[in-house]
C-alpha atoms as a PDB file:
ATOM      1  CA  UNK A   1      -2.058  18.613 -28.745  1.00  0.00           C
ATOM      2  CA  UNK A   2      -1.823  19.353 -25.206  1.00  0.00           C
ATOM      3  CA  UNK A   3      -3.700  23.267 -25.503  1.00  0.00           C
ATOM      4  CA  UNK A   4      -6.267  21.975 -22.998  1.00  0.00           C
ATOM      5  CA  UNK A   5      -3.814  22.813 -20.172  1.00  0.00           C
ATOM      6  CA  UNK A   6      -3.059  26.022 -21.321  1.00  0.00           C
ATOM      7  CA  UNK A   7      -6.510  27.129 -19.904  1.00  0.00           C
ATOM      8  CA  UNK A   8      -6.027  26.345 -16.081  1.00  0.00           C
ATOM      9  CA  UNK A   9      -9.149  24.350 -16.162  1.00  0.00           C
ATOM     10  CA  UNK A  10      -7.226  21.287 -14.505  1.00  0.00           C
ATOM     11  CA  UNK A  11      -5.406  21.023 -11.359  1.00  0.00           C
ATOM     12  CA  UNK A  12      -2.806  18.266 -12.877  1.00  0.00           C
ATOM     13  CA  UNK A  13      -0.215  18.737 -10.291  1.00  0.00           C
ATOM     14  CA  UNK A  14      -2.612  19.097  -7.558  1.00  0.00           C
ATOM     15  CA  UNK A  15      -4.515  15.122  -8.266  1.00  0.00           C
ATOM     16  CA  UNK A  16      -0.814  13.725  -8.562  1.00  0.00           C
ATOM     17  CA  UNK A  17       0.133  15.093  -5.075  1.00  0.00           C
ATOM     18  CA  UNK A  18      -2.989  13.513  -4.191  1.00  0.00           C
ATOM     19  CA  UNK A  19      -1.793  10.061  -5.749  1.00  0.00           C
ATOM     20  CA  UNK A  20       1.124  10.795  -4.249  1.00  0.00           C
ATOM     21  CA  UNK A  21      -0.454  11.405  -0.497  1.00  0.00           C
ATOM     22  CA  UNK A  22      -2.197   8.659  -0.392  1.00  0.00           C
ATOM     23  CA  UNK A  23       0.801   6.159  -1.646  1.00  0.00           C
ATOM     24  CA  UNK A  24       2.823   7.651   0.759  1.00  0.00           C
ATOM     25  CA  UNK A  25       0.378   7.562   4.101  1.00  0.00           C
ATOM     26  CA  UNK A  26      -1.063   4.397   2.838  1.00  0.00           C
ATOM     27  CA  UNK A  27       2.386   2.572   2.050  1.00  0.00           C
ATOM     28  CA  UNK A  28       3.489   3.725   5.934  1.00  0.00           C
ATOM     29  CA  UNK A  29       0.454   2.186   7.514  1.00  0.00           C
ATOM     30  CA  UNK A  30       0.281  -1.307   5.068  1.00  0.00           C
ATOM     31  CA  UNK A  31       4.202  -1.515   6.329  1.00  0.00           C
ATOM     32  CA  UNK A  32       3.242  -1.307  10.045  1.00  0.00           C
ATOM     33  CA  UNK A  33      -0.234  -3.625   9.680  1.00  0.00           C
ATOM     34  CA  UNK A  34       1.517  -5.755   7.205  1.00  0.00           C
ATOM     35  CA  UNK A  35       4.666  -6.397   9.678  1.00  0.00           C
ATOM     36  CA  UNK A  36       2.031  -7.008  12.719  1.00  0.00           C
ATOM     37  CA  UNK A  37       0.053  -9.688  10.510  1.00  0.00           C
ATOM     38  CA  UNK A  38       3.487 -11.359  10.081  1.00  0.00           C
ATOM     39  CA  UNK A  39       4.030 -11.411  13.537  1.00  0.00           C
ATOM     40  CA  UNK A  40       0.932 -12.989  13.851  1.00  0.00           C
ATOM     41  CA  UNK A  41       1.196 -15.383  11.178  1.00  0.00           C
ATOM     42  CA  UNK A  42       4.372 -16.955  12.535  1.00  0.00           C
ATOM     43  CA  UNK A  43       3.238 -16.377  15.990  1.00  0.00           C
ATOM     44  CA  UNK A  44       3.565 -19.066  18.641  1.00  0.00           C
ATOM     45  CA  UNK A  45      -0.148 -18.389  20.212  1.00  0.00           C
ATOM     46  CA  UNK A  46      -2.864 -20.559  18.466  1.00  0.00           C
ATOM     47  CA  UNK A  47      -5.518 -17.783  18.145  1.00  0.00           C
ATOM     48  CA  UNK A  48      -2.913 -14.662  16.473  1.00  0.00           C
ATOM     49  CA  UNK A  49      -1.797 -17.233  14.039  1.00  0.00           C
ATOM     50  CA  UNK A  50      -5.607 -17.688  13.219  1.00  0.00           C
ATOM     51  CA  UNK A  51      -6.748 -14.650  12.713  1.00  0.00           C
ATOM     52  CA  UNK A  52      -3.979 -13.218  10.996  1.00  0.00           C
ATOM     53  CA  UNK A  53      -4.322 -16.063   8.489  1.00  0.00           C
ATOM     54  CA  UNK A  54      -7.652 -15.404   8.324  1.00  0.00           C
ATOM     55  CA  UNK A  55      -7.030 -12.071   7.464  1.00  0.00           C
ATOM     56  CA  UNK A  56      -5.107 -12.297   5.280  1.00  0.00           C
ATOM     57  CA  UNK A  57      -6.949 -14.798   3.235  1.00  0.00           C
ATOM     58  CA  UNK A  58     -10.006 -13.197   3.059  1.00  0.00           C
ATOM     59  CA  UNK A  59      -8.759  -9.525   2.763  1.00  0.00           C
ATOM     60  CA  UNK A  60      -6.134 -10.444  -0.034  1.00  0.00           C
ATOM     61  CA  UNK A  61      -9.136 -12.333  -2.003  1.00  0.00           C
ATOM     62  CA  UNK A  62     -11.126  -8.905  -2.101  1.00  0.00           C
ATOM     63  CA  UNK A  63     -11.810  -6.656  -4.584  1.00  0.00           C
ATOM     64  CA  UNK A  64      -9.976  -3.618  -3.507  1.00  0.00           C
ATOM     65  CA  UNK A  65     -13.006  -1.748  -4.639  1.00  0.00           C
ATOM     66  CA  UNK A  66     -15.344  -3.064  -2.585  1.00  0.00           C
ATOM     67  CA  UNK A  67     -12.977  -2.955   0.463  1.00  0.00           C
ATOM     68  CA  UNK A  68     -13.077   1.203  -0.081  1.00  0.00           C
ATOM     69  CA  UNK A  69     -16.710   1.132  -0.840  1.00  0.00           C
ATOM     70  CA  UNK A  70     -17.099  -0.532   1.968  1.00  0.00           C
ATOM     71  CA  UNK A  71     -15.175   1.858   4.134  1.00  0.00           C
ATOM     72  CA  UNK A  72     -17.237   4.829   2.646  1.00  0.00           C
ATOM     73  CA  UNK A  73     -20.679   3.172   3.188  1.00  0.00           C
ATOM     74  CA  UNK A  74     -20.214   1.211   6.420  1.00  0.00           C
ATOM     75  CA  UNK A  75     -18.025   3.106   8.682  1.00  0.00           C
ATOM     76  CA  UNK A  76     -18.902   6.680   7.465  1.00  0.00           C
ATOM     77  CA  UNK A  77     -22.821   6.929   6.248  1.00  0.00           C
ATOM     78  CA  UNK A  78     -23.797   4.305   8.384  1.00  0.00           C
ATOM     79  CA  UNK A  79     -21.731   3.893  11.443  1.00  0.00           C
ATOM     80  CA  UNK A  80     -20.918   7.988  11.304  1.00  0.00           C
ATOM     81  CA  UNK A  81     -17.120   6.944  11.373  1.00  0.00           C
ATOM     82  CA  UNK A  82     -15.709  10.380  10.187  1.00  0.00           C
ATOM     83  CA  UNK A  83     -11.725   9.233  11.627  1.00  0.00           C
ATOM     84  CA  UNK A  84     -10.854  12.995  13.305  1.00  0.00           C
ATOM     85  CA  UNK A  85     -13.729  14.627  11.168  1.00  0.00           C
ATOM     86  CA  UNK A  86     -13.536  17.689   8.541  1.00  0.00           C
ATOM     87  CA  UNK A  87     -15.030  17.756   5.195  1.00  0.00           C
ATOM     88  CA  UNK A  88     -16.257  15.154   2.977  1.00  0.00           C
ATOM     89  CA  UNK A  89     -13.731  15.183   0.883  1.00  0.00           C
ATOM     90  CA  UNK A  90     -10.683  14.695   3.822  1.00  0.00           C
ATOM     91  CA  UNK A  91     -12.823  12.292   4.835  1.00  0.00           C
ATOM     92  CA  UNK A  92     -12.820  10.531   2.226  1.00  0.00           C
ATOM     93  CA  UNK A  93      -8.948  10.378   1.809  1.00  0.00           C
ATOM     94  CA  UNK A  94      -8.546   9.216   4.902  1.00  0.00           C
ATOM     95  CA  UNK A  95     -11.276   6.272   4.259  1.00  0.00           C
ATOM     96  CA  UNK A  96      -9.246   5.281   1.264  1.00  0.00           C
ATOM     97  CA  UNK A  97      -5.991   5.387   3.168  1.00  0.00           C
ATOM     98  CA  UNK A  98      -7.715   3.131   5.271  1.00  0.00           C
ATOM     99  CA  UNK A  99      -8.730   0.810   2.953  1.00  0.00           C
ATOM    100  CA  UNK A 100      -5.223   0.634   0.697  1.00  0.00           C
ATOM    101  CA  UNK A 101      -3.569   0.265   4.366  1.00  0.00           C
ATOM    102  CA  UNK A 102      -6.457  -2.826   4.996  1.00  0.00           C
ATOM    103  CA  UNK A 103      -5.665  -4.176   1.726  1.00  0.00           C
ATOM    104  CA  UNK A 104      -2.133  -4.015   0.928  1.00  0.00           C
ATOM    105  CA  UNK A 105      -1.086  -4.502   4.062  1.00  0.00           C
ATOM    106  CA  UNK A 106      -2.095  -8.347   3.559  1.00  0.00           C
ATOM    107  CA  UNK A 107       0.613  -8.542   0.530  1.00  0.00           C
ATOM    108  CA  UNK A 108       3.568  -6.817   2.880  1.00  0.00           C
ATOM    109  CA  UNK A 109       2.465  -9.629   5.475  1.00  0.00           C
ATOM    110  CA  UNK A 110       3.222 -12.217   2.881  1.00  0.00           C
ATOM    111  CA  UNK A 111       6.406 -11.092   1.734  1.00  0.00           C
ATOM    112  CA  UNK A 112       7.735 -10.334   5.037  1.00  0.00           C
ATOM    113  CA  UNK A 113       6.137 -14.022   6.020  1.00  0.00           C
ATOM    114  CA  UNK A 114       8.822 -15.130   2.957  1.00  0.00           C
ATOM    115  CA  UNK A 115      11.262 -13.562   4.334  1.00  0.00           C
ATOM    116  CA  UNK A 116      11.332 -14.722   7.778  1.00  0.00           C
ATOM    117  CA  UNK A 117      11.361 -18.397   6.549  1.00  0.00           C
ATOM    118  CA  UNK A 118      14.458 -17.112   5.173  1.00  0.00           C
ATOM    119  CA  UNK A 119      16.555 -17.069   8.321  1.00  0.00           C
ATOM    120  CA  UNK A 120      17.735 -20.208   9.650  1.00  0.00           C
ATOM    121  CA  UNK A 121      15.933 -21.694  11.828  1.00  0.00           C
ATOM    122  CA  UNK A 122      19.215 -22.273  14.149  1.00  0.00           C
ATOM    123  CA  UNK A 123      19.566 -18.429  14.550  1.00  0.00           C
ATOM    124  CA  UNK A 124      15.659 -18.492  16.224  1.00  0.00           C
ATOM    125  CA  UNK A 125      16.731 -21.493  18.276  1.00  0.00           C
ATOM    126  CA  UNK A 126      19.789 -20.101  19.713  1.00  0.00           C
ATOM    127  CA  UNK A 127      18.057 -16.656  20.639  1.00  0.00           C
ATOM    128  CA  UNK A 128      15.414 -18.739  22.676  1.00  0.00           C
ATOM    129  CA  UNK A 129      18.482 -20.417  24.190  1.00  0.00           C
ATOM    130  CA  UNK A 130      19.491 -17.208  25.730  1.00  0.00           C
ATOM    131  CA  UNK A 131      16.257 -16.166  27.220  1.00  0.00           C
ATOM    132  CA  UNK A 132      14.989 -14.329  24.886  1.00  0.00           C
ATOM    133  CA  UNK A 133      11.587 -13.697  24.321  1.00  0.00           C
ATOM    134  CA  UNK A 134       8.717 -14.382  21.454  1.00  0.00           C
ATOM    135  CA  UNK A 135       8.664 -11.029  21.049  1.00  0.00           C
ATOM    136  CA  UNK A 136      12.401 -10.328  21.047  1.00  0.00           C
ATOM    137  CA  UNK A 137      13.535 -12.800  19.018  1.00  0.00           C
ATOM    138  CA  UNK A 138      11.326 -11.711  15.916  1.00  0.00           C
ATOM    139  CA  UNK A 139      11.845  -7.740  16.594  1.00  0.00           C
ATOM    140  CA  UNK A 140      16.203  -8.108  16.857  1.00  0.00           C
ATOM    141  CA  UNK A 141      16.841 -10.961  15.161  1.00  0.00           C
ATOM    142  CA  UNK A 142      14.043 -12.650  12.711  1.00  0.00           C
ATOM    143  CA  UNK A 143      12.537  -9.260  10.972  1.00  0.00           C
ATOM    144  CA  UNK A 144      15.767  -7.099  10.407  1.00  0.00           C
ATOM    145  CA  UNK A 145      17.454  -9.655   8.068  1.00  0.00           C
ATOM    146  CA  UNK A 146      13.692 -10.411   6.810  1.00  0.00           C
ATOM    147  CA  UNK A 147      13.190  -7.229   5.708  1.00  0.00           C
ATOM    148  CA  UNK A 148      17.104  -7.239   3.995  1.00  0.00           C
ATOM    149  CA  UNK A 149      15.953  -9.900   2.006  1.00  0.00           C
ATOM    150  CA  UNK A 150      12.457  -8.766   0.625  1.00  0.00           C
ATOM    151  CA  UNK A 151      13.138  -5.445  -0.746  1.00  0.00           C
ATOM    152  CA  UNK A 152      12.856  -6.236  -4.427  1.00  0.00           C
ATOM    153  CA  UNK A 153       9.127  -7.832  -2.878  1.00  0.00           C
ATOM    154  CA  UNK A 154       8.032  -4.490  -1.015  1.00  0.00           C
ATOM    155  CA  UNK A 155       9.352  -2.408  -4.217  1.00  0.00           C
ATOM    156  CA  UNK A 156       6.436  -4.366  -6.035  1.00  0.00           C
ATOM    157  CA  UNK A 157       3.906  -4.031  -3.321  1.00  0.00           C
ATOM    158  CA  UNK A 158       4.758   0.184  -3.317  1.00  0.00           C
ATOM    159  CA  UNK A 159       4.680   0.197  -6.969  1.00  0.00           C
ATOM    160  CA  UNK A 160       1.512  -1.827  -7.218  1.00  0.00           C
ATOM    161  CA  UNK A 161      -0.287   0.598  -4.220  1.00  0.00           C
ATOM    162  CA  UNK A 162       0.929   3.471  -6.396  1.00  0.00           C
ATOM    163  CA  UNK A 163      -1.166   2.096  -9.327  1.00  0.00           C
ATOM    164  CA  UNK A 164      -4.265   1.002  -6.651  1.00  0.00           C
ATOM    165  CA  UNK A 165      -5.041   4.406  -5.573  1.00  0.00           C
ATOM    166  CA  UNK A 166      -7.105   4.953  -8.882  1.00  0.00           C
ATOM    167  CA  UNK A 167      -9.411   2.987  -7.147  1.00  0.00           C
ATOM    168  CA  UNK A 168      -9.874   5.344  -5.065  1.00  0.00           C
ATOM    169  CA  UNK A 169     -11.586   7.254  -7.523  1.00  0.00           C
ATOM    170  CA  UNK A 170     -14.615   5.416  -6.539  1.00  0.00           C
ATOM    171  CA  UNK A 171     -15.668   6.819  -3.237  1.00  0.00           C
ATOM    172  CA  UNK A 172     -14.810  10.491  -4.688  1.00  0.00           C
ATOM    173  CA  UNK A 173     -11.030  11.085  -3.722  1.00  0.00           C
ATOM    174  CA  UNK A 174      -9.980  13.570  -6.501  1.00  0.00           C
ATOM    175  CA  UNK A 175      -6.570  11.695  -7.446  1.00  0.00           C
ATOM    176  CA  UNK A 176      -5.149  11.512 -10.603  1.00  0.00           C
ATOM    177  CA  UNK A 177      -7.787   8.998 -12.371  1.00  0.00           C
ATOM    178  CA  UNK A 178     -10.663  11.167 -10.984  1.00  0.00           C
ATOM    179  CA  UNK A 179      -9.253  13.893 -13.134  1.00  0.00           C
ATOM    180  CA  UNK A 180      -8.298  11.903 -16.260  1.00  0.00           C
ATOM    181  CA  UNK A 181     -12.096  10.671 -16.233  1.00  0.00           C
ATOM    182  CA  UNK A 182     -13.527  14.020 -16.153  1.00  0.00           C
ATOM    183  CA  UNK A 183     -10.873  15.057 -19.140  1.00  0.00           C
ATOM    184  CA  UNK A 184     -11.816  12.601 -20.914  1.00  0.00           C
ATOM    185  CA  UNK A 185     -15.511  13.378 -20.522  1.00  0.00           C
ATOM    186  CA  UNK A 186     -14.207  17.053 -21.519  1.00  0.00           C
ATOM    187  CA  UNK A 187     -11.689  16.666 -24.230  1.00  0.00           C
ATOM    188  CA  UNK A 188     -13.413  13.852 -26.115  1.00  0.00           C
ATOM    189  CA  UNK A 189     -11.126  15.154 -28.576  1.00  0.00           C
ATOM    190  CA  UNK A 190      -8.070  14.638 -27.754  1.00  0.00           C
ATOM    191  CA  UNK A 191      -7.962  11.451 -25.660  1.00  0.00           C
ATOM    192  CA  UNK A 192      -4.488  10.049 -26.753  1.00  0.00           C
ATOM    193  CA  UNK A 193      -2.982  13.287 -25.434  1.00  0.00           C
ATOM    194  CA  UNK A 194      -4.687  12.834 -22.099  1.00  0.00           C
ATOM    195  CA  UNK A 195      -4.045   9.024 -21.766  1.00  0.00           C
ATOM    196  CA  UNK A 196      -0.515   9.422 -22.539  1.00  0.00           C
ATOM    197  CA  UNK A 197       0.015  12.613 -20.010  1.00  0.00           C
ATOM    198  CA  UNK A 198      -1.626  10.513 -17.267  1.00  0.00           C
ATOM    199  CA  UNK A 199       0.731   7.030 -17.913  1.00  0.00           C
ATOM    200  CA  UNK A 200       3.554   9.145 -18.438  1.00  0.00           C
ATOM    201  CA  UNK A 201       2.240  10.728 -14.722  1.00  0.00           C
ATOM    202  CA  UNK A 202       2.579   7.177 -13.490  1.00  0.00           C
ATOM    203  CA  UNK A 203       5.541   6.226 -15.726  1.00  0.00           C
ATOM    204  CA  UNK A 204       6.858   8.811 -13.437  1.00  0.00           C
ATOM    205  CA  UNK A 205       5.703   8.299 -10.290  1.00  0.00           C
ATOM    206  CA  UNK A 206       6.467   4.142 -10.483  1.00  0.00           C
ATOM    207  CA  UNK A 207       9.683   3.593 -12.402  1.00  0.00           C
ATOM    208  CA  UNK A 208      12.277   5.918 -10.230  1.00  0.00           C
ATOM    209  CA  UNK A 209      11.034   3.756  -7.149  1.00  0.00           C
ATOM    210  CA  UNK A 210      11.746   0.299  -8.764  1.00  0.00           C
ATOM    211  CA  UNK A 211      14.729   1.048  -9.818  1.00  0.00           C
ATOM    212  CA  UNK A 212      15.848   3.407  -6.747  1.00  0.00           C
ATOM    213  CA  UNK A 213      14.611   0.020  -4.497  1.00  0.00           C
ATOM    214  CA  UNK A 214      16.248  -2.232  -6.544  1.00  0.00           C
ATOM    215  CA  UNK A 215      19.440  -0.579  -5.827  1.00  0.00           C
ATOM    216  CA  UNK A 216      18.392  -0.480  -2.355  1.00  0.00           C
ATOM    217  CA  UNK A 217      18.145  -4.249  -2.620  1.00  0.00           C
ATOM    218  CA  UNK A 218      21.350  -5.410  -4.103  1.00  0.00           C
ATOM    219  CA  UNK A 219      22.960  -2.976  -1.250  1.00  0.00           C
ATOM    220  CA  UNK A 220      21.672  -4.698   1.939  1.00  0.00           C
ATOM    221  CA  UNK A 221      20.916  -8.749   0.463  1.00  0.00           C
ATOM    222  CA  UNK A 222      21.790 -10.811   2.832  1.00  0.00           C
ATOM    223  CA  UNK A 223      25.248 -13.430   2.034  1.00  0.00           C
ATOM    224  CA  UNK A 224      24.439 -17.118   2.629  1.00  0.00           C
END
């Protein structure tokens, strides 16, 4: 059933490490965006708290596809936007890093946002007391027990970017959907066998870091 990958015709491995590239780059920068557009959110200066909500509201409400598109044909064929340069195909990975980092860095903001309304308020109020600042209160005492409590959250948002980078697939990043669309185009007869290899890919690739974040979770909740 599978004798089509006897003949070395596809590079299975090779689009999964790309699936697996762009979780991992893209799931580093959403973390860092995502955590600044919290600040933001809960952020004592009028204008921050605006734009990050207005980020986040119209970013979240996108189409992911048209967010990458958009990356492809605005900053790089028409603004020349090539992000350190090479060919078009690192290019192009990195313009779909950048949009999964735009996009799911919105739904990190929200669950850290969660979170932080989490802590008691009292804990905020007697850091000020001190002399703290904005700035130090959210960084030493707000975000690390936000973060404790919104593992099981981020394990969705990872799992979910894992499943978004087919998408990428549409400004020609050859991940692991790029492939399974020319297989199918190839092996027209045997497409079961090729849809189950590629969810059992995924299957893969998604299920060890639910339940390995899970864990995670139950190990550092925070006791009220």
């Amino acid at each position: 059933m599978f004798d089509f990958l006897d003949s070395g015709q596809y590079d299975l491995f090779g689009a999964f490490w790309v699936t697996v590239q762009l979780t991992l780059y893209s799931a580093a920068g959403s973390l860092i965006w995502g955590t600044l557009l919290a600040g933001m959110r809960v952020s004592p200066v009028p204008l921050l708290r605006t734009f990050g909500t207005g980020y986040v509201n119209v970013v979240r409400n996108t189409p992911l596809t048209l967010i990458l598109v958009g990356c492809s044909l605005g900053l790089y064929q028409t603004l020349g936007i090539t992000l350190a340069g090479g060919d078009s195909k690192s290019i192009g990975f990195r313009l779909a890093v950048l949009g999964l980092t735009a996009y799911t860095g919105t739904f990190i903001c929200e669950a850290l946002r969660s979170g932080i309304n989490t802590v008691p308020v009292g804990q905020a109020e007697a850091a000020r007391a001190l002399g703290l600042s904005f700035r130090q209160v959210l960084t030493l005492i707000v975000l690390p027990q936000a973060f404790r409590a919104v593992v099981a959250p981020l394990a969705n948002v990872l799992i979910a970017l894992t499943k978004n980078t087919t998408v990428a697939s549409a400004i020609g990043v050859a991940e692991a959907s790029a492939l399974m669309k020319t297989m199918i185009e190839n092996e027209s007869s045997a497409l079961f066998a090729v849809f189950a290899l590629f969810a059992l890919g995924f299957i893969l690739l998604t299920l060890p870091t639910g339940l390995l974040l899970g864990w995670v979770s139950k190990r550092v909740a925070v006791k009220r």
